[in-house]
N, C-alpha and C. Protein backbone atom coordinates (compact mmCIF):
# COMPACT_ATOMS: atom_id res chain seq x y z
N UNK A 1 98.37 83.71 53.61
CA UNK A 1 98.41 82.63 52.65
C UNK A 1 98.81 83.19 51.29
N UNK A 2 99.76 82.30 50.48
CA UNK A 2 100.13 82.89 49.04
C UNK A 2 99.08 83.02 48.09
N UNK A 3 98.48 83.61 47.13
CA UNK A 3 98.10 84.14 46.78
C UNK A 3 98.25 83.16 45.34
N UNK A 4 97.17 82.90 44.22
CA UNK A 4 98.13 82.16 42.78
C UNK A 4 97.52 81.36 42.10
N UNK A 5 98.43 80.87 41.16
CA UNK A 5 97.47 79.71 40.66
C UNK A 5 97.16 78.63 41.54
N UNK A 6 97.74 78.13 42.38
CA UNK A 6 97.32 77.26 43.38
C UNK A 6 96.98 77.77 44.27
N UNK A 7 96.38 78.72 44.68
CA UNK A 7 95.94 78.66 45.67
C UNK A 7 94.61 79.71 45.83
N UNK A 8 93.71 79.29 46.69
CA UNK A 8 92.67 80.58 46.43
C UNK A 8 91.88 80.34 48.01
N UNK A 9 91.08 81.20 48.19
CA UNK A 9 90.34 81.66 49.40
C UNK A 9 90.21 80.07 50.38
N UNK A 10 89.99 78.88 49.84
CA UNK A 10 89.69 78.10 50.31
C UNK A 10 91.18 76.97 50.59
N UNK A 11 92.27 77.29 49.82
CA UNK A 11 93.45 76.00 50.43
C UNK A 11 93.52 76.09 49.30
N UNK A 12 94.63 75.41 49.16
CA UNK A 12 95.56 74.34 47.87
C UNK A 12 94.68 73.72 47.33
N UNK A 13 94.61 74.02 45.94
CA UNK A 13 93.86 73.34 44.82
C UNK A 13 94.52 71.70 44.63
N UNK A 14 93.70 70.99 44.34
CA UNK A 14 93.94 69.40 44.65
C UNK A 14 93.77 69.11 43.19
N UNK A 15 95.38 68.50 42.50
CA UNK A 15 95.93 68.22 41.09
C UNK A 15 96.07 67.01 41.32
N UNK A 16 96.57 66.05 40.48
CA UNK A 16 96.44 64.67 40.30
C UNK A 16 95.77 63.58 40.02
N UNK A 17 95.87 62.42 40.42
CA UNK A 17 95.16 61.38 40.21
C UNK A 17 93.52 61.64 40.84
N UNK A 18 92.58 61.54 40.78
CA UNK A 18 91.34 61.51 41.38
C UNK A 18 91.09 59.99 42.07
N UNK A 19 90.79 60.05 43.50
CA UNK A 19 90.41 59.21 44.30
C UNK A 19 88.86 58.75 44.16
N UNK A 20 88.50 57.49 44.83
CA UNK A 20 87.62 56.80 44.20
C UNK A 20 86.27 57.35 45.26
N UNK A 21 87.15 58.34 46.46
CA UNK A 21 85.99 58.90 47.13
C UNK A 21 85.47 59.88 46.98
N UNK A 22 86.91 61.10 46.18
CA UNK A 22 86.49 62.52 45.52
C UNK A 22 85.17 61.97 44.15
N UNK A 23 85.67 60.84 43.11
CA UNK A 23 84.76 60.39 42.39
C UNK A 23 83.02 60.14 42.84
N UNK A 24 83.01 59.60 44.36
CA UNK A 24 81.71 59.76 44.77
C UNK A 24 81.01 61.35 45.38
N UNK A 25 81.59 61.73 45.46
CA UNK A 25 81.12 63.48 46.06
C UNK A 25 80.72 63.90 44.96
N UNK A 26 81.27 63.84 43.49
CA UNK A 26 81.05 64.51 42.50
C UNK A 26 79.83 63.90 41.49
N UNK A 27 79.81 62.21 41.72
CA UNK A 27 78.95 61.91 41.49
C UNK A 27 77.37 62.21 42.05
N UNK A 28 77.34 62.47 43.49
CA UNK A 28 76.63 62.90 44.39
C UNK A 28 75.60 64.56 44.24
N UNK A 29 77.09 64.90 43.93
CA UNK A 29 76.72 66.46 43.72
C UNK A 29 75.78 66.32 42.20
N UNK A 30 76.13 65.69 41.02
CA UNK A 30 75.40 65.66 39.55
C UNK A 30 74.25 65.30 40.04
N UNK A 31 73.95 64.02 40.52
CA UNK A 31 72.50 63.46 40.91
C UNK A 31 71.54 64.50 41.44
N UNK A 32 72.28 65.46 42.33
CA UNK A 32 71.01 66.57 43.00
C UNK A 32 70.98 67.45 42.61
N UNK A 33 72.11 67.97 41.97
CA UNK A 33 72.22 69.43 40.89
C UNK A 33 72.08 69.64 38.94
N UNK A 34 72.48 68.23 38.72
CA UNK A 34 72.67 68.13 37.72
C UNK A 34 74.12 68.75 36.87
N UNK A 35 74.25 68.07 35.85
CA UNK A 35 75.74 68.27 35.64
C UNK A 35 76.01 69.70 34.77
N UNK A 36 75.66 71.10 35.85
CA UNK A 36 76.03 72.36 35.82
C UNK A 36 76.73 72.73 37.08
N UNK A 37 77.09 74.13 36.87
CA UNK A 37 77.50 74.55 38.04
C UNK A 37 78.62 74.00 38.83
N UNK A 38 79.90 73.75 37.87
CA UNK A 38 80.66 73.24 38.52
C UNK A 38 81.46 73.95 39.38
N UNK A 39 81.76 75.15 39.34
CA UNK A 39 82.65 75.60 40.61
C UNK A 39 81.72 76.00 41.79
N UNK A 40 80.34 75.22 41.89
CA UNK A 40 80.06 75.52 43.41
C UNK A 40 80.45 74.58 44.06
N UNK A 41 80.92 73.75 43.27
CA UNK A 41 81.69 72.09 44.20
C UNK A 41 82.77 72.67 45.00
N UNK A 42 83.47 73.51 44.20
CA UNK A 42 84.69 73.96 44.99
C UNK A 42 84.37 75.20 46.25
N UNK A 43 83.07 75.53 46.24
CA UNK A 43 82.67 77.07 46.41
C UNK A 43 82.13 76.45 47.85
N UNK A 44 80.87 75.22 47.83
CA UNK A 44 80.88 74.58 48.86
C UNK A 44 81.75 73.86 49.76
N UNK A 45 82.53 73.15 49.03
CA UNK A 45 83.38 72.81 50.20
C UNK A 45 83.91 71.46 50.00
N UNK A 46 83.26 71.16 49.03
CA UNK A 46 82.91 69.83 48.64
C UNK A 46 84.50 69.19 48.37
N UNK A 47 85.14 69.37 47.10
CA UNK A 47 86.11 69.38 46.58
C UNK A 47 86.85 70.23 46.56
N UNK A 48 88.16 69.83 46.71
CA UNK A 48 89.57 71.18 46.81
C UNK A 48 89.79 71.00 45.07
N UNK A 49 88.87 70.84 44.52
CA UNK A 49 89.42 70.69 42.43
C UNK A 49 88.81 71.71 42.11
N UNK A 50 89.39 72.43 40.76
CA UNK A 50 88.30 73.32 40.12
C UNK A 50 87.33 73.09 39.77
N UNK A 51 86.43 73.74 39.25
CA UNK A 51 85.47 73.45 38.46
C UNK A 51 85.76 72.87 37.39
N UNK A 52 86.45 73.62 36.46
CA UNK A 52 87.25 72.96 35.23
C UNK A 52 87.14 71.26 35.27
N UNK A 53 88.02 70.81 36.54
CA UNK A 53 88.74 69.74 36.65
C UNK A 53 87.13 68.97 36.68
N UNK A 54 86.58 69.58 37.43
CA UNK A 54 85.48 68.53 37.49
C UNK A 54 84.21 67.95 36.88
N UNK A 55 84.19 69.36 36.11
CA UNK A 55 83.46 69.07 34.86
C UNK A 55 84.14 68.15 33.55
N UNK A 56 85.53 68.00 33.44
CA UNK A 56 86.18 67.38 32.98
C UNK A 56 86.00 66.03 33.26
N UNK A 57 86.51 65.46 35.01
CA UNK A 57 86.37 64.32 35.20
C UNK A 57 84.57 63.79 34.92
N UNK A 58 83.71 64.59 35.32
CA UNK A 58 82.42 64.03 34.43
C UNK A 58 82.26 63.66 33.24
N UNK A 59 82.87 64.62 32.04
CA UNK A 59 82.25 64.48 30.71
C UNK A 59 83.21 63.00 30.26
N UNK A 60 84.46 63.29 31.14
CA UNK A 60 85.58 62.00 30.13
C UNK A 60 85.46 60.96 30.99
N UNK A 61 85.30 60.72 32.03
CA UNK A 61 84.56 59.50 33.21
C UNK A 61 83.78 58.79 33.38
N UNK A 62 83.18 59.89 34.49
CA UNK A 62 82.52 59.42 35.02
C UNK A 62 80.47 59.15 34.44
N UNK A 63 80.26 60.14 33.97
CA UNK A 63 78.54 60.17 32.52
C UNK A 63 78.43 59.25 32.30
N UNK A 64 77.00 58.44 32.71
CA UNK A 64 76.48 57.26 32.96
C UNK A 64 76.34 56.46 31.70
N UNK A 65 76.44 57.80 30.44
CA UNK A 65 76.04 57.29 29.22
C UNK A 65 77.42 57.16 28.16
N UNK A 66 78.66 57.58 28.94
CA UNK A 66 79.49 57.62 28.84
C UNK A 66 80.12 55.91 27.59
N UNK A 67 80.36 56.19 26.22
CA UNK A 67 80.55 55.18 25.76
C UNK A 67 82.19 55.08 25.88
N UNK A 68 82.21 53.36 25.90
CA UNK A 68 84.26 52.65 26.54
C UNK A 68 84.21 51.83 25.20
């Protein structure tokens, strides 16, 4: 397997739009872990996103307290 920015021990890192089911895994994962530890999402298995990405889609998203 290539080796890179896309790619690492686990597959092709997953860029783009976020789906409304990746949105529930990650929501899932905050509720029992709390919103740390984001690259064990990727580490488990959970999500093909970085950590980065997903701590991102929390703070600008998905955060319950999140003001629109």
């Amino acid at each position: 397997m290539e080796r890179g920015r896309m790619y690492d021990e686990l597959g092709e890192i997953k860029k783009g739009p976020w789906k409304t089911e990746e949105d529930a895994v990650l929501i899932k994962h905050v509720k029992r872990y709390g919103p740390r530890d984001w690259s064990s999402i990727r580490s488990k298995g959970l999500l093909r996103r970085t950590g980065k990405s997903c701590r991102l889609r929390w703070v600008n998203k998905l955060r319950p307290n999140l003001k629109k």
